[in-house]
Each structure stands twice: as structure tokens, then as C-alpha cells.
C-alpha atoms as a PDB file:
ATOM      1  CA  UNK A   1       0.516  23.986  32.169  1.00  0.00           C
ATOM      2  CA  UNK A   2      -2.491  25.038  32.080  1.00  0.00           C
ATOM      3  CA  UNK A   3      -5.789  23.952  29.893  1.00  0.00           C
ATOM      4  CA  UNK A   4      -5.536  26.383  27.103  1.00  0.00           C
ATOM      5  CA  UNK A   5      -1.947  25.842  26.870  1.00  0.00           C
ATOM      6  CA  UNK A   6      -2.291  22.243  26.354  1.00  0.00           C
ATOM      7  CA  UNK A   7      -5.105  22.660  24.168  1.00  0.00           C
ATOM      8  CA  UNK A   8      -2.759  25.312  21.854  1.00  0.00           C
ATOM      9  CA  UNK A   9       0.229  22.155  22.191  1.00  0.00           C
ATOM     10  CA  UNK A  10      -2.100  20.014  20.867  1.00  0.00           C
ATOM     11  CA  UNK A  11      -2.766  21.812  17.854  1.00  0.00           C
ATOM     12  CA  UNK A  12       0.954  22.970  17.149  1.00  0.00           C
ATOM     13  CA  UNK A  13       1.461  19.087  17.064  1.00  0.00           C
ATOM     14  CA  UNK A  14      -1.195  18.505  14.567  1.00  0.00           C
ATOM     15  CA  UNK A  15      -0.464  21.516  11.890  1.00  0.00           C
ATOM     16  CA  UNK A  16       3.194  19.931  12.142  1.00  0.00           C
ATOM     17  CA  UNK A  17       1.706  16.237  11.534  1.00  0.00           C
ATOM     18  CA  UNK A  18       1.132  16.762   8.175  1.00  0.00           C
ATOM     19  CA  UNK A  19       4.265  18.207   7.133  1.00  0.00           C
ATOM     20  CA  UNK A  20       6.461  15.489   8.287  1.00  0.00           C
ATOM     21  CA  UNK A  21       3.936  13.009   7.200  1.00  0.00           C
ATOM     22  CA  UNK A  22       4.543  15.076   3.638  1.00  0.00           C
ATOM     23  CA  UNK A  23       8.101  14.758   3.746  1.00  0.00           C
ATOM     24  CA  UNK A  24       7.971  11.431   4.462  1.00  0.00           C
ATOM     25  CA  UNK A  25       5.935  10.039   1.714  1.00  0.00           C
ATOM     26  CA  UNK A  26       7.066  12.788  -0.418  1.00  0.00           C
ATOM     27  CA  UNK A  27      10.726  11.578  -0.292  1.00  0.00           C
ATOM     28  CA  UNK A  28      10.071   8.106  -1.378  1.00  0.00           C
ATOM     29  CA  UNK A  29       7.337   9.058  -4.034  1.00  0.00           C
ATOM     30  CA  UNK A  30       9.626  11.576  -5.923  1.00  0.00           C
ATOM     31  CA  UNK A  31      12.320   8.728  -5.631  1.00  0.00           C
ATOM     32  CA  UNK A  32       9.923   6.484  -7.276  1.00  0.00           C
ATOM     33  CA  UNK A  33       8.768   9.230 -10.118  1.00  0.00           C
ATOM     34  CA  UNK A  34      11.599  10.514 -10.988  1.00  0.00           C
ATOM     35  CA  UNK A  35      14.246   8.148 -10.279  1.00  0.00           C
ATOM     36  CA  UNK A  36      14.254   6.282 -13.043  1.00  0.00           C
ATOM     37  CA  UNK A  37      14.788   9.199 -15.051  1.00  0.00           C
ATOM     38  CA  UNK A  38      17.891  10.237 -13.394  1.00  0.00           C
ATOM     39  CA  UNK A  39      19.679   7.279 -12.323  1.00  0.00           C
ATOM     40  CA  UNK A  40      21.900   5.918 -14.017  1.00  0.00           C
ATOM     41  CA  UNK A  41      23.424   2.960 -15.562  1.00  0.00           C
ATOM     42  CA  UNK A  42      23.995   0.324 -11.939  1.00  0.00           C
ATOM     43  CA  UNK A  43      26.032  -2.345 -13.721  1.00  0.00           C
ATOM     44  CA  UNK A  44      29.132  -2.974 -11.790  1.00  0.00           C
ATOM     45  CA  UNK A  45      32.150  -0.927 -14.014  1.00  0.00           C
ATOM     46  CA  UNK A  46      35.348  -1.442 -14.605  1.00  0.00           C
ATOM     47  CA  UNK A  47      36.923  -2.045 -11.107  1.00  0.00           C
ATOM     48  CA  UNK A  48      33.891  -1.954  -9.489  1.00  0.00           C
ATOM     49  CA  UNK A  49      34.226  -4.499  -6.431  1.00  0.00           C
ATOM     50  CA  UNK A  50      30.998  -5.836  -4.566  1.00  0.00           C
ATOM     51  CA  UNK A  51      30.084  -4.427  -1.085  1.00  0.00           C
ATOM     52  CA  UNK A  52      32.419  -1.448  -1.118  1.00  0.00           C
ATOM     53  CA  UNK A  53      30.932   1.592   1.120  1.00  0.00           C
ATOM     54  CA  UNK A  54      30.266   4.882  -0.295  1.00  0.00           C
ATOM     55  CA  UNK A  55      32.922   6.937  -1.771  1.00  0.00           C
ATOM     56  CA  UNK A  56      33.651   9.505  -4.662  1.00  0.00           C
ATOM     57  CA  UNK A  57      33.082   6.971  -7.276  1.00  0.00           C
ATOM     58  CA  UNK A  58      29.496   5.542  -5.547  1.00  0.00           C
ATOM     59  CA  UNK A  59      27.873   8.011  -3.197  1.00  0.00           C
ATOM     60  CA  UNK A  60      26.094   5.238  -1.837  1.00  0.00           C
ATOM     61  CA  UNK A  61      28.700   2.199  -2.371  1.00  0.00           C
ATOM     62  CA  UNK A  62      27.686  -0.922  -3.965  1.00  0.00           C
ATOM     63  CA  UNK A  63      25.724  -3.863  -3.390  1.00  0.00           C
ATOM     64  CA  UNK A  64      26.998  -7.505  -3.096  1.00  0.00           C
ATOM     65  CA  UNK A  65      27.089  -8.334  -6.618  1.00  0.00           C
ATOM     66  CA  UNK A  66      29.283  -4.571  -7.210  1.00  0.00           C
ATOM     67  CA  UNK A  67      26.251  -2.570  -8.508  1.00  0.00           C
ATOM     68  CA  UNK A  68      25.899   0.915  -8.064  1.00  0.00           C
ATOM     69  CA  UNK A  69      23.574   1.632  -4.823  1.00  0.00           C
ATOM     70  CA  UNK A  70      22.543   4.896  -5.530  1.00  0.00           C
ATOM     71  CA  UNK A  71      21.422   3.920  -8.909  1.00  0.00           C
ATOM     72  CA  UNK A  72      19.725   0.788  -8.011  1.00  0.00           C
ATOM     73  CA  UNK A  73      17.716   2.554  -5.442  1.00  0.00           C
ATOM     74  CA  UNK A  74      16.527   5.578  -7.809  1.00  0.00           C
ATOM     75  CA  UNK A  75      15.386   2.305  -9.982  1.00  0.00           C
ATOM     76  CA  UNK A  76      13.759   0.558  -7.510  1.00  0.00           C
ATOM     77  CA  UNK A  77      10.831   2.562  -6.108  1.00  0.00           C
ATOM     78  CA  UNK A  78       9.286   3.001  -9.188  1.00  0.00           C
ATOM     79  CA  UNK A  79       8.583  -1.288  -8.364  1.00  0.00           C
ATOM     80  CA  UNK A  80       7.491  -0.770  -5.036  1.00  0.00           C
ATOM     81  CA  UNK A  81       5.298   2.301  -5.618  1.00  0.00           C
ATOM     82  CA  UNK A  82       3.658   1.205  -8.716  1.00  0.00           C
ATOM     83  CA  UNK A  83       3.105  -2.577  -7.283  1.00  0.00           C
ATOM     84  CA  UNK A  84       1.418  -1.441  -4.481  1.00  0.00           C
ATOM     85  CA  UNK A  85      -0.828   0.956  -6.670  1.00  0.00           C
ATOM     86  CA  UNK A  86      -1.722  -1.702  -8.663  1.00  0.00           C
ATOM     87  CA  UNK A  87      -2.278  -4.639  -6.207  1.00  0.00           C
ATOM     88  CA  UNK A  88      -4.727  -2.104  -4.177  1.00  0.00           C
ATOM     89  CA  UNK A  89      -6.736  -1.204  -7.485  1.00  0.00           C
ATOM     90  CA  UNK A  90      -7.221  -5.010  -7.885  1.00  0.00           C
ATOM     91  CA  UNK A  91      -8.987  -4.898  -4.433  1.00  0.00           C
ATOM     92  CA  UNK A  92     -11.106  -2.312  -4.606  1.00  0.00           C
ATOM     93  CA  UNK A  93     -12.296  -2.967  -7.815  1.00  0.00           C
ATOM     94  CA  UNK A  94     -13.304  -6.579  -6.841  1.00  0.00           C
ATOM     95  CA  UNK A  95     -14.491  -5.439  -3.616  1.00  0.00           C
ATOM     96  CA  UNK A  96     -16.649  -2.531  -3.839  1.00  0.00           C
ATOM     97  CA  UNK A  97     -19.141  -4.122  -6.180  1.00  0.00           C
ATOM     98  CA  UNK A  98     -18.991  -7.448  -4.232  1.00  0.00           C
ATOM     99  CA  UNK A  99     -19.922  -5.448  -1.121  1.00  0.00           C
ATOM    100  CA  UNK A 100     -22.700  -3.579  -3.170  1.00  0.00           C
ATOM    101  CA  UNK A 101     -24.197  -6.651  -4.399  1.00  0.00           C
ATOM    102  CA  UNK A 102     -23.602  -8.057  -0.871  1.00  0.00           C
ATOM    103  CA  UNK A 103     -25.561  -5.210   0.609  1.00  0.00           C
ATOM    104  CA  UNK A 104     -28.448  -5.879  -1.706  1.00  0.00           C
ATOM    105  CA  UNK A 105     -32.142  -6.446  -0.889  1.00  0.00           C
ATOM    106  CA  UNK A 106     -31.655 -10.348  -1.189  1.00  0.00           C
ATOM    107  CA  UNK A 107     -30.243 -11.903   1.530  1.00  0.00           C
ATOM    108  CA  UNK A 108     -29.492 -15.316   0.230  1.00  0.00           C
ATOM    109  CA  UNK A 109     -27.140 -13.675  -2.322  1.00  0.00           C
ATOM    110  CA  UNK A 110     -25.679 -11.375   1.228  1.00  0.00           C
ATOM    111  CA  UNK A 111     -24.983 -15.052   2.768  1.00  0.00           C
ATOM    112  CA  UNK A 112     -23.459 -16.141  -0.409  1.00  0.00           C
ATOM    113  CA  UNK A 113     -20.775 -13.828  -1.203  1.00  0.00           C
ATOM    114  CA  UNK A 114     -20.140 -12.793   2.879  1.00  0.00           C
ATOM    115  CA  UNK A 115     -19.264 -17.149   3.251  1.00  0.00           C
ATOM    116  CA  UNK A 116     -17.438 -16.799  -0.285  1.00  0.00           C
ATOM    117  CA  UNK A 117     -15.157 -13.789   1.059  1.00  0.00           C
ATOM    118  CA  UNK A 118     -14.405 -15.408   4.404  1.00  0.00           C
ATOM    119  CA  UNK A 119     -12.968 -18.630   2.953  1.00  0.00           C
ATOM    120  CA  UNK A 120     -10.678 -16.009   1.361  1.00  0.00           C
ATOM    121  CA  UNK A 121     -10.214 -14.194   4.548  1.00  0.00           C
ATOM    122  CA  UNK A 122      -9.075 -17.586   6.541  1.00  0.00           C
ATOM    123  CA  UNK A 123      -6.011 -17.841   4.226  1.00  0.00           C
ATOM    124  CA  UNK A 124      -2.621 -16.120   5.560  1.00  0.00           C
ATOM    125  CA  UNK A 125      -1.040 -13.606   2.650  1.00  0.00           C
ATOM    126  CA  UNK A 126       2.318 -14.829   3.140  1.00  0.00           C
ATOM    127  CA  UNK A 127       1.350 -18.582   2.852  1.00  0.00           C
ATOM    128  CA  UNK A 128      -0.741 -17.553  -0.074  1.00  0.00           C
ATOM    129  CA  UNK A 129       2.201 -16.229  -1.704  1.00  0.00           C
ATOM    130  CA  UNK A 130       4.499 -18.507  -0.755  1.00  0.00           C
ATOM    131  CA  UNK A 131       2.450 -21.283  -2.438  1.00  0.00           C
ATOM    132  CA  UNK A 132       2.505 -19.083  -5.697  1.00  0.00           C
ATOM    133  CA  UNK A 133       5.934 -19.240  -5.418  1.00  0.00           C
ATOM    134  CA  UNK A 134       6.450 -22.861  -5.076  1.00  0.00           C
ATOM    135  CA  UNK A 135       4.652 -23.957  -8.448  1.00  0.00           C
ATOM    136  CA  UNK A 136       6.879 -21.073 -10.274  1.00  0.00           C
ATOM    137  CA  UNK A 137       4.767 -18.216 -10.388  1.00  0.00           C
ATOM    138  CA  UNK A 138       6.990 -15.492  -9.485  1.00  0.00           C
ATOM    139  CA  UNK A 139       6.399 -13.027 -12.109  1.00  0.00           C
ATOM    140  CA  UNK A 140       4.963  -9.395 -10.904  1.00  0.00           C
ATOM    141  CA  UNK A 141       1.515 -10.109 -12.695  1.00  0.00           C
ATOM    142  CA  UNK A 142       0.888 -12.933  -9.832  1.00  0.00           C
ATOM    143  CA  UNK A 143       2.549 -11.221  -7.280  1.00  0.00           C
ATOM    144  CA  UNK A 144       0.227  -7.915  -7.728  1.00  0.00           C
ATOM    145  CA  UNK A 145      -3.241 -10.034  -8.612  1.00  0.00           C
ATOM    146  CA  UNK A 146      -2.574 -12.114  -6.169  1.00  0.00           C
ATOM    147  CA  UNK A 147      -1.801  -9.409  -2.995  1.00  0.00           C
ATOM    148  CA  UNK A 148      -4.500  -7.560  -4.395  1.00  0.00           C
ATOM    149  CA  UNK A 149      -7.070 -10.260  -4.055  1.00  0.00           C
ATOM    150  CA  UNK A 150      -6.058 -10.763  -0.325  1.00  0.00           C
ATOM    151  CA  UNK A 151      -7.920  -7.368   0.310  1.00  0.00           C
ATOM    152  CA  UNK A 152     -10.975  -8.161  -1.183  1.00  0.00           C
ATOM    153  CA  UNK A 153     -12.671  -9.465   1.817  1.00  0.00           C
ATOM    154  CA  UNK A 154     -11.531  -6.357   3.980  1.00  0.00           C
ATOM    155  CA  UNK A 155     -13.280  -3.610   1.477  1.00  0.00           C
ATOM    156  CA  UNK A 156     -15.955  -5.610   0.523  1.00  0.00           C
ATOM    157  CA  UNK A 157     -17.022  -5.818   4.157  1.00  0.00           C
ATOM    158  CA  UNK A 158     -16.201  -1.950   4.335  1.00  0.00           C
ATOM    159  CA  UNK A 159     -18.707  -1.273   1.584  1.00  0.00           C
ATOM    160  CA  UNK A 160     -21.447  -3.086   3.001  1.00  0.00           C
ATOM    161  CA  UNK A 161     -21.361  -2.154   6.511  1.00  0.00           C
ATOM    162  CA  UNK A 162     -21.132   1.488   4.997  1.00  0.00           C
ATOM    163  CA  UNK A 163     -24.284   0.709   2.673  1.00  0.00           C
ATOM    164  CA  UNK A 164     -26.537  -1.034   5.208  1.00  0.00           C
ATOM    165  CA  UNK A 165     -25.938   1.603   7.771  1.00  0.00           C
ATOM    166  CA  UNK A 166     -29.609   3.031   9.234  1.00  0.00           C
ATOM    167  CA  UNK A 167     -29.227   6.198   7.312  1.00  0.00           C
ATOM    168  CA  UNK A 168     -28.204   4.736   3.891  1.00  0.00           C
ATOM    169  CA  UNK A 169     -30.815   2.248   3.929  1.00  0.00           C
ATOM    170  CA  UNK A 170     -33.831   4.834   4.925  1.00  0.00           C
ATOM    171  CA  UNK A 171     -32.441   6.888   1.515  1.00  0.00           C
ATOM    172  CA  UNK A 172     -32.015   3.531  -0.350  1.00  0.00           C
ATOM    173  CA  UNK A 173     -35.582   2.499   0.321  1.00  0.00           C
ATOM    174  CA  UNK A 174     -37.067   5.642  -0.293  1.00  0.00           C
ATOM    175  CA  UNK A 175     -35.501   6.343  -3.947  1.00  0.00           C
ATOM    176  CA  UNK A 176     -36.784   2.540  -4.716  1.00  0.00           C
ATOM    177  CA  UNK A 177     -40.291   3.589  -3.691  1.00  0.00           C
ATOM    178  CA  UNK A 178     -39.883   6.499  -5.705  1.00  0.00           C
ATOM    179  CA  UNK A 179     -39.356   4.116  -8.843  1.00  0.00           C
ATOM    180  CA  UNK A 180     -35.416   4.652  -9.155  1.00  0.00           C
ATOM    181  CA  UNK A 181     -33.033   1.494 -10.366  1.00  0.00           C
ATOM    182  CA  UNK A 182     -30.323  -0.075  -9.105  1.00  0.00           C
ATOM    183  CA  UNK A 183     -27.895   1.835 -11.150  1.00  0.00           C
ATOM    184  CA  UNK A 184     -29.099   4.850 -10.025  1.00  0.00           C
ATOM    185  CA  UNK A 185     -29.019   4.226  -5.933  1.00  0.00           C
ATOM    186  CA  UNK A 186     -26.031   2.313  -5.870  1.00  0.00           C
ATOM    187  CA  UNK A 187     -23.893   4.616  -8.622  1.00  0.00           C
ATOM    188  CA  UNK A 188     -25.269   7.905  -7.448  1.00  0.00           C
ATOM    189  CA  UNK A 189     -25.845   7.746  -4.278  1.00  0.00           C
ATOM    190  CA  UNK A 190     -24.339   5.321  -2.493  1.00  0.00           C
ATOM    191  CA  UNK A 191     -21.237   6.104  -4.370  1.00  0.00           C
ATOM    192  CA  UNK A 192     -21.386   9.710  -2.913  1.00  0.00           C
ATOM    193  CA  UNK A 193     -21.894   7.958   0.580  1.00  0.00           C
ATOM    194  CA  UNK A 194     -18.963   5.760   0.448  1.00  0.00           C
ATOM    195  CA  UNK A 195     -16.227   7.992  -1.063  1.00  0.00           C
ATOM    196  CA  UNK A 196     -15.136   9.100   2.454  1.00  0.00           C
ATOM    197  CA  UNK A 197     -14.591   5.526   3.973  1.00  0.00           C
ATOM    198  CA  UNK A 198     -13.132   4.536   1.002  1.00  0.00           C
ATOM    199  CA  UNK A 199     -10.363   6.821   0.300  1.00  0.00           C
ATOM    200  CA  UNK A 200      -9.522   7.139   4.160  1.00  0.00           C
ATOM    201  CA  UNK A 201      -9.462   2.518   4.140  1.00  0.00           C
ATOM    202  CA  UNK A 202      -7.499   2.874   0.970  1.00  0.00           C
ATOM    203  CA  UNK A 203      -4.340   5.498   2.608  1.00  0.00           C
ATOM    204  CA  UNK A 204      -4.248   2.523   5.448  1.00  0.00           C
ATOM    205  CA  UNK A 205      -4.779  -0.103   3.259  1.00  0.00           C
ATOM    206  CA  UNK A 206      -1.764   0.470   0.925  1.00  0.00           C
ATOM    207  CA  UNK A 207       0.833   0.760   3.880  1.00  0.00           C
ATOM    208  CA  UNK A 208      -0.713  -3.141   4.117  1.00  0.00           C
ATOM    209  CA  UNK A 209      -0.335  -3.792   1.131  1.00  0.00           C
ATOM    210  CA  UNK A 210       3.016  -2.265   0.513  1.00  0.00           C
ATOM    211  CA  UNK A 211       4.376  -4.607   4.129  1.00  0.00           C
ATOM    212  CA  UNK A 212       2.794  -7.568   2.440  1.00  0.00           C
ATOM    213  CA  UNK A 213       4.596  -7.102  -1.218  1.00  0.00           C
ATOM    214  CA  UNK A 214       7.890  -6.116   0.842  1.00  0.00           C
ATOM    215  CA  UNK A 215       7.876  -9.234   2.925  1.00  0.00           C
ATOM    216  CA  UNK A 216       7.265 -11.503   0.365  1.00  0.00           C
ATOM    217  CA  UNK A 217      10.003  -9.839  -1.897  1.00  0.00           C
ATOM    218  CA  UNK A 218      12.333  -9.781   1.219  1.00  0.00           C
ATOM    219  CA  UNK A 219      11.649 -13.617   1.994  1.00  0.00           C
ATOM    220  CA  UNK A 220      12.803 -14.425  -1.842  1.00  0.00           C
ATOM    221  CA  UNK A 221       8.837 -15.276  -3.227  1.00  0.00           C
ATOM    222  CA  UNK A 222       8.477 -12.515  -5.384  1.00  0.00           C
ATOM    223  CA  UNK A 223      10.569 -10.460  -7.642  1.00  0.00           C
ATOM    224  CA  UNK A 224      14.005 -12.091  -9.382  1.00  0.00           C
ATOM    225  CA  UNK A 225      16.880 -11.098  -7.088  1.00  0.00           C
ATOM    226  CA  UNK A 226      18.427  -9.334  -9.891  1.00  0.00           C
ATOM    227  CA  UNK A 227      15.505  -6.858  -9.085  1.00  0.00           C
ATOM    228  CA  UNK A 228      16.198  -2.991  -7.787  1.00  0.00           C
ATOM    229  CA  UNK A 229      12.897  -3.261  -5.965  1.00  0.00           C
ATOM    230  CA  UNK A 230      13.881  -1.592  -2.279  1.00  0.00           C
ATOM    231  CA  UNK A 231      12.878  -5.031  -0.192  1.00  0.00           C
ATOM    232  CA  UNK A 232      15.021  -7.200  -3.126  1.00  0.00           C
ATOM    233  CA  UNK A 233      17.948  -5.055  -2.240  1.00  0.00           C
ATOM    234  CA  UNK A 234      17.535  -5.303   1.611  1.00  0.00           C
ATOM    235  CA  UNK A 235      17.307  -9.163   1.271  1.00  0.00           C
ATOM    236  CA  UNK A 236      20.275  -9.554  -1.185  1.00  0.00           C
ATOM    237  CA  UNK A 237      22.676  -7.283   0.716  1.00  0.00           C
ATOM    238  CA  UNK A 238      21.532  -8.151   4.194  1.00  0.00           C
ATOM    239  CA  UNK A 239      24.862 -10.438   4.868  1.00  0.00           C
ATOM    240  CA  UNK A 240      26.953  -7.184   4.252  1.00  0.00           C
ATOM    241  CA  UNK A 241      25.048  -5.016   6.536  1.00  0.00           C
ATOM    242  CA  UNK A 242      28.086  -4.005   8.950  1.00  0.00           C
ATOM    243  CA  UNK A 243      30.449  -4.185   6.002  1.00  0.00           C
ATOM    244  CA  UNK A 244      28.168  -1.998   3.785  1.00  0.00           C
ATOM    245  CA  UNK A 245      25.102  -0.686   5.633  1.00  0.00           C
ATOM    246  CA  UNK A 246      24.132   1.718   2.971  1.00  0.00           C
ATOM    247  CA  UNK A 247      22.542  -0.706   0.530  1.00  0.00           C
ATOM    248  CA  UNK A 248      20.264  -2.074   3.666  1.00  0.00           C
ATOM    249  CA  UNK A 249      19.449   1.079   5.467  1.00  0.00           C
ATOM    250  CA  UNK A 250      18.435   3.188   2.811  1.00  0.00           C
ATOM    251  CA  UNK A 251      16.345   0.827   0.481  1.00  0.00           C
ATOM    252  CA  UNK A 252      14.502   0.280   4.383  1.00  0.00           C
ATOM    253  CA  UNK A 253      14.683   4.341   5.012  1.00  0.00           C
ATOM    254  CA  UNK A 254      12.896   5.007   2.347  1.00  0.00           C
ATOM    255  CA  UNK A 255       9.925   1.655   2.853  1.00  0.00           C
ATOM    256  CA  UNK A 256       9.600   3.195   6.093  1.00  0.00           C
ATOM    257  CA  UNK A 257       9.404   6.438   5.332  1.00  0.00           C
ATOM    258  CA  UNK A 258       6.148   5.460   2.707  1.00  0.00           C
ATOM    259  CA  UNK A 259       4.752   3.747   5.496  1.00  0.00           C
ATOM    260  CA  UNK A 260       4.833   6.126   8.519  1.00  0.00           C
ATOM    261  CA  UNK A 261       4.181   8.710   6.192  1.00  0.00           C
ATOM    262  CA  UNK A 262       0.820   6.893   4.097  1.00  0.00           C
ATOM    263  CA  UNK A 263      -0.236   6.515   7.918  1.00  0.00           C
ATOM    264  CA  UNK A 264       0.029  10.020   9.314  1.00  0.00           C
ATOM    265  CA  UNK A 265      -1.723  11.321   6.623  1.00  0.00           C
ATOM    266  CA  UNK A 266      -5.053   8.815   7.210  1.00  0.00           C
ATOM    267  CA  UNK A 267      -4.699   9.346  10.900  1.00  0.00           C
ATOM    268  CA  UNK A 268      -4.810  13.387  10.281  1.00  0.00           C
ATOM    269  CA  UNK A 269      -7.996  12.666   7.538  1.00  0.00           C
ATOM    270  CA  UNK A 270      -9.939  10.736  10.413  1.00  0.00           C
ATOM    271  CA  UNK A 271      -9.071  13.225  12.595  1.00  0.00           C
ATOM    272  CA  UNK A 272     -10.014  15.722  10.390  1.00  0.00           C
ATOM    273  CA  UNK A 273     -13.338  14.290   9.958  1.00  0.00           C
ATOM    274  CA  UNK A 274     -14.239  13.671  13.539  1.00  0.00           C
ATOM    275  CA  UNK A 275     -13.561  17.163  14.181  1.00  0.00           C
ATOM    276  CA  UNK A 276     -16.188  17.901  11.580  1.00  0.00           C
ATOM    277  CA  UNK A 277     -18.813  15.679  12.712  1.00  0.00           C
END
């Protein structure tokens, strides 16, 4: 094969990369948005019987306590989705203006919040949450505040390696010896600066998120196991797996497929943006 060939390989690879990583978060986002619209009522019925495989009267069987599969994974992404969301806006809205205030002209207050953020850094998620769970704090609120103040230390460290790089600091110094304020080089500009590195750390950043809410649901320290989040239903119907591998493979289908798919599309945007500079 020769160079040119390759080279044209290559690039059929990457204008398909996008469309399967489309499908694949595409599939479990729509399942999030609109499945609770559509699904319907997952009580077991009348002669329902737990752990049956799929047939005419459950496309998708039902779990181990007789509840309709198919309905409890329309339900159920809505959870995952919107926890994730919401545990990732805790972080960056902690983190971006500790790493702006961090990447200030005083350096005591630098050394402050930097030591602050790495105590916070030294702590494992999963023992974090599972010591949230052990004094009975198992409602979403902690679950979410809590995963989202795990990142913290991550993007504000992001923020101020972006905002003391050489070339934002010669602007920075330059619009405060022109007589401009704080607000003004830090909301202006530097927020025009880090918009790029943000948005490409937050598509990566959620697939962590999203593994760290999933385990700890899986492992029994977050949601109630009555719950139709997708990891709940793996953990509950995990003893039934050869008898009814529907309500385990799909709820996990569809975690991987937001994963692998959140990923291909950062990979494609760094790509993208290497290819521009």
C-alpha cells in the first residue's frame, strides 16, 4: 500500500469516527430523553414472574423482582444521564474560579488553594463514597455533590496551568498595565482562552464521572435498589445473568455505549484541533 493510500485510509477512518461515536452516545441519550415519556408502567402484573427472558408479553423479560425490563431501562437513563450532568457542573463550577484565583498574581493565596485541592486529590472516590454511605447518606443530592467535588482538583489545575501559560500571562500583564480589572482579564479574556480546554476536559471528564456514579451504584452505595438507574439494574439482576441476560447486558450496552461514544467524540475534537494548530 502505498503512502497516499494509507494517508486516504486514514481519513476514511476518521470521517467514520464520528458517526459511530454519534450513534453511540446518541442511542443512550435519546433513551435517557425520551424514555421516560414512553415507557411504561414496570410494576410486575398480574402473572408476571421474576427473571423470565423476553417474550411477547416483555420484549426484554423481567428483572428479579418481575418488573418489566424494557420499561425499567427507558426509566433509568434519564438517572444516569442527568446525574452525571449534574455532578460535572458541581466541578467545574467550584473549579474554574478556584483555578482563576489560584492563577492569581499572589502566590501565597496559589500555595494555599493548590495544598487545599491536593488534600482533596489524595482521597480515593470510591472510599469517599463509600464513607457517605456508611453514616446513611445515600440520597442522590450526596451522591451528585459529592462525585462532583472529587473533580475539583483535576479542573482547577486545568484552569491554572491554562491561565499561567507564557502567552496568557504576557496578555494578562499587559491589560493590567493598561489599567483593566480583574473582572475584566479573567471574565473576558481568559474566559475566551480557556473555553477550548474546557469543553474538550469536560467530554472526558463525564465518561469519569459517569464510571465513578456507576460503580458506586453497582457496589450498592448509592441509589435505593428499587432504582431503574442502568448500574442499579446490573447489580440487582447480576445473579440471573445466564437465566436472564437481558436485564444485565442491556442496562451495561447502553453505559458503554455513553462511554465509548463521550470518548470518540473528545478524541476526534483534539484531533481536530491539532490538525488546526
Amino acid at each position: 500500500m502505498t503512502v497516499p493510500e494509507k494517508r486516504d485510509t486514514v481519513g476514511a477512518k476518521r470521517r467514520r469516527m464520528p458517526w459511530i461515536a454519534l450513534v453511540l452516545l446518541g442511542v443512550p441519550v435519546l433513551a435517557a430523553l425520551l424514555g421516560p415519556w414512553v415507557a411504561g408502567d414496570a410494576a410486575p402484573g398480574e402473572g408476571a414472574l421474576p427473571s423470565q427472558p423476553p417474550g411477547a408479553g416483555h420484549l426484554l423479560g423481567t428483572d428479579v423482582l418481575g418488573r418489566d425490563v424494557l420499561a425499567l431501562v427507558l426509566q433509568g437513563g434519564a438517572s444516569v444521564v442527568g446525574s452525571a450532568l449534574a455532578a460535572l457542573s458541581v466541578g467545574m463550577a467550584a473549579g474554574v474560579p478556584l483555578g482563576l484565583l489560584a492563577a492569581g498574581p499572589r502566590r501565597g493565596l496559589d500555595e494555599t488553594v493548590m495544598r487545599a485541592l491536593d488534600v482533596l486529590l489524595a482521597f480515593p472516590g470510591l472510599l469517599v463514597l463509600m464513607t457517605l454511605a456508611a453514616t446513611g447518606h445515600r440520597e442522590r443530592f450526596w451522591l451528585v455533590t459529592v462525585a462532583g467535588l472529587l473533580q475539583v482538583p483535576a479542573v482547577a489545575r486545568l484552569v491554572r496551568g491554562a491561565a499561567l501559560a507564557p502567552g496568557s500571562r504576557t496578555v494578562v500583564e499587559a491589560l493590567r498595565m493598561q489599567g483593566h480589572g480583574w473582572a475584566y482579564i479573567h471574565l473576558r479574556h481568559l474566559a475566551r482562552e480557556l473555553a477550548a480546554p474546557l469543553a474538550t476536559d469536560a467530554g472526558g471528564r463525564f465518561s469519569l464521572v459517569l464510571y465513578l456514579l456507576a460503580s458506586a451504584n453497582f457496589l450498592g452505595l448509592g441509589l435505593p435498589a428499587s432504582s431503574p438507574d442502568w448500574a442499579v439494574l446490573i447489580e440487582r439482576n447480576s445473579d440471573a445473568l445466564f437465566t436472564q441476560p437481558a436485564a444485565v447486558l442491556v442496562p451495561a450496552a447502553l453505559l458503554t455505549a455513553l462511554c465509548v461514544g463521550g470518548n470518540l467524540l473528545v478524541d476526534r475534537a483534539l484531533a481536530h484541533r491539532r490538525t488546526r494548530s
